[in-house]
C-alpha atoms as a PDB file:
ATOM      1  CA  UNK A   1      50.300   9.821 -30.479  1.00  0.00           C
ATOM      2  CA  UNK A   2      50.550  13.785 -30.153  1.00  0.00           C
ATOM      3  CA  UNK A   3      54.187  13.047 -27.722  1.00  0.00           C
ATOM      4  CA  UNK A   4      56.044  12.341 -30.798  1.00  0.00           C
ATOM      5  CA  UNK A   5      54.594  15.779 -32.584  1.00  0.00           C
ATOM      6  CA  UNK A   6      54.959  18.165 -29.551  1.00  0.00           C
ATOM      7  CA  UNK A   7      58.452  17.015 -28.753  1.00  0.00           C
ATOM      8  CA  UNK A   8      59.613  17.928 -32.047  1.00  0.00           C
ATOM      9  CA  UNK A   9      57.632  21.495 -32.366  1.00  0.00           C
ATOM     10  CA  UNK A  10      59.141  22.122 -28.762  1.00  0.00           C
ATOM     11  CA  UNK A  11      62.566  21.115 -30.217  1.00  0.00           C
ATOM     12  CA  UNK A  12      62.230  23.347 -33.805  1.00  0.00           C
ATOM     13  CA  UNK A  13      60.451  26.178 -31.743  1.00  0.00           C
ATOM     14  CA  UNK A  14      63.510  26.402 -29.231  1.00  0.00           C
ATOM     15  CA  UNK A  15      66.461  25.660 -32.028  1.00  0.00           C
ATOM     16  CA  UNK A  16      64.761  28.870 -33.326  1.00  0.00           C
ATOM     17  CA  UNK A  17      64.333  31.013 -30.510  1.00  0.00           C
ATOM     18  CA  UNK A  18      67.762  30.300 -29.453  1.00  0.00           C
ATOM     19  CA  UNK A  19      69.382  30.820 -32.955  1.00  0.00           C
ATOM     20  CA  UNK A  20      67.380  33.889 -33.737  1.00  0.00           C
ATOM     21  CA  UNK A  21      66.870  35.524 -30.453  1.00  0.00           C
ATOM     22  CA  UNK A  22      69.781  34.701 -28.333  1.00  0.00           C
ATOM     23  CA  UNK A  23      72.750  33.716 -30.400  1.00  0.00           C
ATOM     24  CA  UNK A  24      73.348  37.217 -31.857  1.00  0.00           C
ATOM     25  CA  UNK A  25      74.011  39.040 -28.025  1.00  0.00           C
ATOM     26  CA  UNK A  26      74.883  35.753 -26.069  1.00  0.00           C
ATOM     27  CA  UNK A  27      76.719  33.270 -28.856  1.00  0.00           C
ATOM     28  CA  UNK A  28      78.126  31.159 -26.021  1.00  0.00           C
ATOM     29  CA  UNK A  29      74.465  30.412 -24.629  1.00  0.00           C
ATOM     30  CA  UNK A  30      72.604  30.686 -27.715  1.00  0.00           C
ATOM     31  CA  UNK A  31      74.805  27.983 -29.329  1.00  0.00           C
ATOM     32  CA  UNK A  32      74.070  25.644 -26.450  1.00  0.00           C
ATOM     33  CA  UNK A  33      70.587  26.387 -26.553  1.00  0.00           C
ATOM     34  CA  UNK A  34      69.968  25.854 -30.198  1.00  0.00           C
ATOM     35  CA  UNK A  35      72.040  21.922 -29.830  1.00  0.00           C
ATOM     36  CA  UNK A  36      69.823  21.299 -27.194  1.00  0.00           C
ATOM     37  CA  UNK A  37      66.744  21.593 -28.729  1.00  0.00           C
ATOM     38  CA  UNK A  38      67.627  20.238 -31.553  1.00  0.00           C
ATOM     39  CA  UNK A  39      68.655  17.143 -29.601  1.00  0.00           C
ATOM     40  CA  UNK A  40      65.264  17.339 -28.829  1.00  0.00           C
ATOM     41  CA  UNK A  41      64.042  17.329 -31.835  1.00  0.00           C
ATOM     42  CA  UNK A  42      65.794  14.119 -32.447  1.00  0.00           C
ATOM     43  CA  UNK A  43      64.760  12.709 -29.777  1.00  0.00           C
ATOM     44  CA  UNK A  44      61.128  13.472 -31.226  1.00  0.00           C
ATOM     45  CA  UNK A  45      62.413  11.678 -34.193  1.00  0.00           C
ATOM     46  CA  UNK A  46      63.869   8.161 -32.515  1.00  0.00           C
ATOM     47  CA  UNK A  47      60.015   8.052 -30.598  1.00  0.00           C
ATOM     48  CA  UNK A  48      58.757   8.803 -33.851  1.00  0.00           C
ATOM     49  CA  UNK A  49      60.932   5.857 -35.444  1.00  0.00           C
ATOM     50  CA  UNK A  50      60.529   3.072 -32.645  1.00  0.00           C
ATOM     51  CA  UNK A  51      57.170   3.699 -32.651  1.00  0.00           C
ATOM     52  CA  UNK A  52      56.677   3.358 -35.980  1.00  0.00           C
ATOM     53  CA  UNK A  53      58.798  -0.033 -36.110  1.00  0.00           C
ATOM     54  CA  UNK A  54      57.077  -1.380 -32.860  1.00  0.00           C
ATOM     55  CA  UNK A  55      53.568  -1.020 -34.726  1.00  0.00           C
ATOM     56  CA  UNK A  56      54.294  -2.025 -38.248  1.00  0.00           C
ATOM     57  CA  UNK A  57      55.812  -5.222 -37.261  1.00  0.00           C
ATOM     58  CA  UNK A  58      55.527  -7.790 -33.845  1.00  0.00           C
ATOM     59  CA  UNK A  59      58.957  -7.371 -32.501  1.00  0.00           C
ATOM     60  CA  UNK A  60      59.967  -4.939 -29.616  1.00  0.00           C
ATOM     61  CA  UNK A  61      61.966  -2.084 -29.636  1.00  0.00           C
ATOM     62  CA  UNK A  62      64.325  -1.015 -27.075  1.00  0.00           C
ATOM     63  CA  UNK A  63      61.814   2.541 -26.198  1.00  0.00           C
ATOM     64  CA  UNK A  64      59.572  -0.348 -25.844  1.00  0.00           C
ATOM     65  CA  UNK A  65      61.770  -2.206 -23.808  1.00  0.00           C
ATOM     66  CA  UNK A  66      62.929   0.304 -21.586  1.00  0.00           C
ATOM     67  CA  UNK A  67      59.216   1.372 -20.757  1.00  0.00           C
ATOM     68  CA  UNK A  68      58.521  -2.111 -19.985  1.00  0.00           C
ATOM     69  CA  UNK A  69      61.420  -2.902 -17.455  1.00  0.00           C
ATOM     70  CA  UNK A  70      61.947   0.515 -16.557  1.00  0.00           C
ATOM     71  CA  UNK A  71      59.596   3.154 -16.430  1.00  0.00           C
ATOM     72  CA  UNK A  72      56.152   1.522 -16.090  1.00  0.00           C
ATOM     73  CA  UNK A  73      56.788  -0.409 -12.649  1.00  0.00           C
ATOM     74  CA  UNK A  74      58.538   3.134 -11.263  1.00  0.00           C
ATOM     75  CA  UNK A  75      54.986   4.777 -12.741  1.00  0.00           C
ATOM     76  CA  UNK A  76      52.627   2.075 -11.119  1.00  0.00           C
ATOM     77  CA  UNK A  77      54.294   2.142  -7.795  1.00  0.00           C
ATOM     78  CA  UNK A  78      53.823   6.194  -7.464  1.00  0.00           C
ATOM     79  CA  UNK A  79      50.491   5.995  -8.730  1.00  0.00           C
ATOM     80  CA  UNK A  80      49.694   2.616  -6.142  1.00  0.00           C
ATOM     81  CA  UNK A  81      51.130   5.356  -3.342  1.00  0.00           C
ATOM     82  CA  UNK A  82      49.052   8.267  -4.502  1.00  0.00           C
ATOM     83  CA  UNK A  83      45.380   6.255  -4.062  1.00  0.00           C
END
Protein backbone atom coordinates (compact mmCIF):
# COMPACT_ATOMS: atom_id res chain seq x y z
CA UNK A 1 0.00 0.00 0.00
CA UNK A 2 2.76 2.67 1.07
CA UNK A 3 5.08 1.21 -2.43
CA UNK A 4 2.87 3.13 -4.63
CA UNK A 5 3.29 6.51 -2.28
CA UNK A 6 7.10 6.25 -1.64
CA UNK A 7 7.92 5.57 -5.25
CA UNK A 8 6.36 8.65 -6.29
CA UNK A 9 7.81 11.04 -3.29
CA UNK A 10 11.26 9.36 -4.25
CA UNK A 11 10.48 10.28 -7.91
CA UNK A 12 9.12 14.22 -7.14
CA UNK A 13 11.92 14.52 -4.39
CA UNK A 14 14.74 13.58 -7.03
CA UNK A 15 13.01 15.50 -10.25
CA UNK A 16 13.58 18.34 -7.71
CA UNK A 17 16.87 17.90 -6.41
CA UNK A 18 18.13 17.34 -9.80
CA UNK A 19 16.30 20.38 -11.41
CA UNK A 20 17.09 22.71 -8.59
CA UNK A 21 20.38 21.58 -7.34
CA UNK A 22 22.22 20.13 -10.20
CA UNK A 23 20.88 21.39 -13.47
CA UNK A 24 22.14 24.99 -13.01
CA UNK A 25 26.27 23.85 -12.77
CA UNK A 26 25.91 20.35 -14.51
CA UNK A 27 22.81 20.80 -17.25
CA UNK A 28 23.98 17.66 -19.05
CA UNK A 29 23.56 15.48 -15.73
CA UNK A 30 20.95 17.39 -14.12
CA UNK A 31 18.68 16.96 -17.18
CA UNK A 32 19.16 13.21 -17.03
CA UNK A 33 18.60 13.14 -13.51
CA UNK A 34 15.42 15.09 -13.37
CA UNK A 35 13.81 12.42 -16.56
CA UNK A 36 14.77 9.78 -14.48
CA UNK A 37 13.00 10.43 -11.59
CA UNK A 38 10.31 11.52 -13.07
CA UNK A 39 10.11 8.20 -14.90
CA UNK A 40 9.89 7.16 -11.58
CA UNK A 41 7.34 8.94 -10.65
CA UNK A 42 5.37 7.39 -13.38
CA UNK A 43 6.19 4.39 -12.66
CA UNK A 44 4.62 5.20 -9.10
CA UNK A 45 1.66 6.16 -11.10
CA UNK A 46 1.12 2.80 -13.49
CA UNK A 47 1.43 0.69 -9.75
CA UNK A 48 -0.85 3.17 -8.56
CA UNK A 49 -3.26 2.55 -11.67
CA UNK A 50 -3.03 -1.40 -11.99
CA UNK A 51 -3.55 -1.60 -8.62
CA UNK A 52 -6.35 0.29 -8.50
CA UNK A 53 -7.97 -1.64 -11.61
CA UNK A 54 -6.87 -5.11 -10.18
CA UNK A 55 -8.97 -4.28 -6.89
CA UNK A 56 -11.99 -2.50 -8.16
CA UNK A 57 -12.84 -5.16 -10.55
CA UNK A 58 -11.98 -9.34 -10.86
CA UNK A 59 -9.81 -9.28 -13.86
CA UNK A 60 -5.90 -9.28 -13.82
CA UNK A 61 -3.62 -6.84 -14.79
CA UNK A 62 -0.43 -7.34 -16.48
CA UNK A 63 1.74 -5.86 -12.90
CA UNK A 64 -0.39 -8.60 -11.69
CA UNK A 65 0.56 -10.87 -14.22
CA UNK A 66 4.06 -10.34 -14.34
CA UNK A 67 4.34 -10.85 -10.43
CA UNK A 68 2.56 -14.00 -10.84
CA UNK A 69 4.72 -15.70 -13.65
CA UNK A 70 7.64 -13.76 -12.98
CA UNK A 71 8.74 -12.41 -9.90
CA UNK A 72 7.05 -14.47 -7.15
CA UNK A 73 8.57 -18.04 -8.13
CA UNK A 74 12.25 -16.09 -8.53
CA UNK A 75 11.22 -14.61 -4.76
CA UNK A 76 10.12 -18.09 -3.29
CA UNK A 77 13.06 -19.95 -4.59
CA UNK A 78 15.68 -17.36 -2.82
CA UNK A 79 13.73 -17.30 0.17
CA UNK A 80 13.33 -21.60 0.02
CA UNK A 81 17.48 -21.24 -0.25
CA UNK A 82 17.87 -18.78 2.57
CA UNK A 83 15.96 -21.23 5.42
Amino acid sequence: MYLRLIIQLVGGAGALFSFGSIWPYYPAIGSVGTLVALFVAGLGWVVSIDDAIEHATALPTPLDELWKRIVYPVVAQIEEQSR
